[in-house]
Protein backbone atom coordinates (compact mmCIF):
# COMPACT_ATOMS: atom_id res chain seq x y z
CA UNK A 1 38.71 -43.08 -39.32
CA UNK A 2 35.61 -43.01 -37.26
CA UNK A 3 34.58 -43.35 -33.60
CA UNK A 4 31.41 -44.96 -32.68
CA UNK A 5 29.36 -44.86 -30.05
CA UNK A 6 28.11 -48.39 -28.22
CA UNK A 7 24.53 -49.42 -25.79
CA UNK A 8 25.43 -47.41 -23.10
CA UNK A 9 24.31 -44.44 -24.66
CA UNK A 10 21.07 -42.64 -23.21
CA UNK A 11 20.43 -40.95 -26.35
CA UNK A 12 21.03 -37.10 -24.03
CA UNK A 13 21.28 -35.55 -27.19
CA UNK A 14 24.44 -34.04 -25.73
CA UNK A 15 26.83 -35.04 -28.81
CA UNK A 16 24.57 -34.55 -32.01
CA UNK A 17 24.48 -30.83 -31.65
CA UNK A 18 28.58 -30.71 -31.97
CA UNK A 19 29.63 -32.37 -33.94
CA UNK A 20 30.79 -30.28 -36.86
CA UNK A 21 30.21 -33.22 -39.51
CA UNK A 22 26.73 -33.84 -38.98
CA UNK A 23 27.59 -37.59 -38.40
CA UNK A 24 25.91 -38.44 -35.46
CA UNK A 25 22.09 -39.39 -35.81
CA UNK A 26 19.39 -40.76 -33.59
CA UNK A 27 18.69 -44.64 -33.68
CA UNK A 28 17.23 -46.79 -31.68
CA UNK A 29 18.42 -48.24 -28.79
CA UNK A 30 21.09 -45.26 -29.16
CA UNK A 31 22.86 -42.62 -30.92
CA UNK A 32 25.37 -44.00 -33.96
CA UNK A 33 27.84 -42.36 -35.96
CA UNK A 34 27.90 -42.18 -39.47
CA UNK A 35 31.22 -43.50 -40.64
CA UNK A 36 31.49 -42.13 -43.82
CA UNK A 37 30.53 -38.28 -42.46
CA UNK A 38 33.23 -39.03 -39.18
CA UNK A 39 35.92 -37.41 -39.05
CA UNK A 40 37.11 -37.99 -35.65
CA UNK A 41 37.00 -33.84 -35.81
CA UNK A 42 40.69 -33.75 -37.15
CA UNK A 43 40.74 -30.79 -38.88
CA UNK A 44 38.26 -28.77 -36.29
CA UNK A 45 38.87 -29.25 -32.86
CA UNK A 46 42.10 -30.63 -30.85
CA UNK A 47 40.05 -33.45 -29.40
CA UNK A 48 36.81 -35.14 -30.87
CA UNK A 49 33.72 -33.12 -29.46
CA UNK A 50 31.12 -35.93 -28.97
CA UNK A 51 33.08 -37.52 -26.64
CA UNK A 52 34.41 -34.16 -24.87
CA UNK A 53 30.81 -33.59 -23.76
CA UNK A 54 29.29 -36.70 -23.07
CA UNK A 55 28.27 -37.82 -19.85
CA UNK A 56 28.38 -41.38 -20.21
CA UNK A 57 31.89 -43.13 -19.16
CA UNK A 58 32.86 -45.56 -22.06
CA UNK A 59 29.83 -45.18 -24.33
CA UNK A 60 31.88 -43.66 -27.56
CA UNK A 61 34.90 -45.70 -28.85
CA UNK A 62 37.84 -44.99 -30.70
CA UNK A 63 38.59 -47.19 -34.14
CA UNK A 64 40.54 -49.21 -32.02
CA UNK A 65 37.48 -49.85 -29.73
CA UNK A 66 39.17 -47.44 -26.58
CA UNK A 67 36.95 -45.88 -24.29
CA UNK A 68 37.35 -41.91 -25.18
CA UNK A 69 36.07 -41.54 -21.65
CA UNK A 70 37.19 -44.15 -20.07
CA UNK A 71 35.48 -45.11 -16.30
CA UNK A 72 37.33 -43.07 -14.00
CA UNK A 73 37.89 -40.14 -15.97
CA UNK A 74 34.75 -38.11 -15.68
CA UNK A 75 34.21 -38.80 -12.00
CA UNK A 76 37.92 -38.87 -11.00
CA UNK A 77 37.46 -41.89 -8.89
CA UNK A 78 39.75 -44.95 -10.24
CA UNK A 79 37.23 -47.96 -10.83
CA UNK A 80 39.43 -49.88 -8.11
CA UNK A 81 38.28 -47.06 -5.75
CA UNK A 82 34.74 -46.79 -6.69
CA UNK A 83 34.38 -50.42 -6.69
CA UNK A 84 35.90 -50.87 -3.14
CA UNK A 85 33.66 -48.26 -1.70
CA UNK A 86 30.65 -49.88 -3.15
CA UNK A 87 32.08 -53.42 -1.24
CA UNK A 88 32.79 -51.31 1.89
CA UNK A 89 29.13 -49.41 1.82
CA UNK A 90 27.72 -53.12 1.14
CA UNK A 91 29.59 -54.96 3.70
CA UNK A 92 28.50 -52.13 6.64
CA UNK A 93 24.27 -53.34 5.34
CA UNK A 94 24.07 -50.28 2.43
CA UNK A 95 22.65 -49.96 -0.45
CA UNK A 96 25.59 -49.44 -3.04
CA UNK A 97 25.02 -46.37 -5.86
């Protein structure tokens, strides 16, 4: 059992500080988890506390490879939404976000 956290990562240093294994530790390009030290914080916490806190939408994975935070669920906005109103803002001569 043990989540890991993927390129998308912008090494915030938001997770390392919680997580009440010591398992995550800075590498380069990004943050990894120590798999051996990962507990998935069963045992501590109702939900795992890296991926409660971080800001980046898909960057830590279950064992299964599932986005904890999948896209969507930190901004609220479905990514059929946000991708429409990027097409929309695009299509009137924008610059999409």
């Amino acid at each position: 059992m043990a989540l890991e956290i993927i390129e998308s990562c912008v090494n915030c240093y938001a997770c390392q500080p919680v997580c009440p294994n010591d398992a995550i530790y800075e590498a380069k390009p990004h943050f990894l988890i120590n798999e051996d030290k990962c507990t998935e914080c069963v045992g501590d916490f109702a939900d795992a506390q890296c991926a409660s806190i971080c800001p980046i939408e898909g960057a830590i994975l279950d064992e299964l490879g599932v986005a904890l935070n999948p896209p969507g669920s930190l901004t609220g906005i479905p990514p059929e939404r946000w991708a429409a109103a990027q097409a929309e803002i695009q299509a009137r001569g924008g610059s999409p976000l």
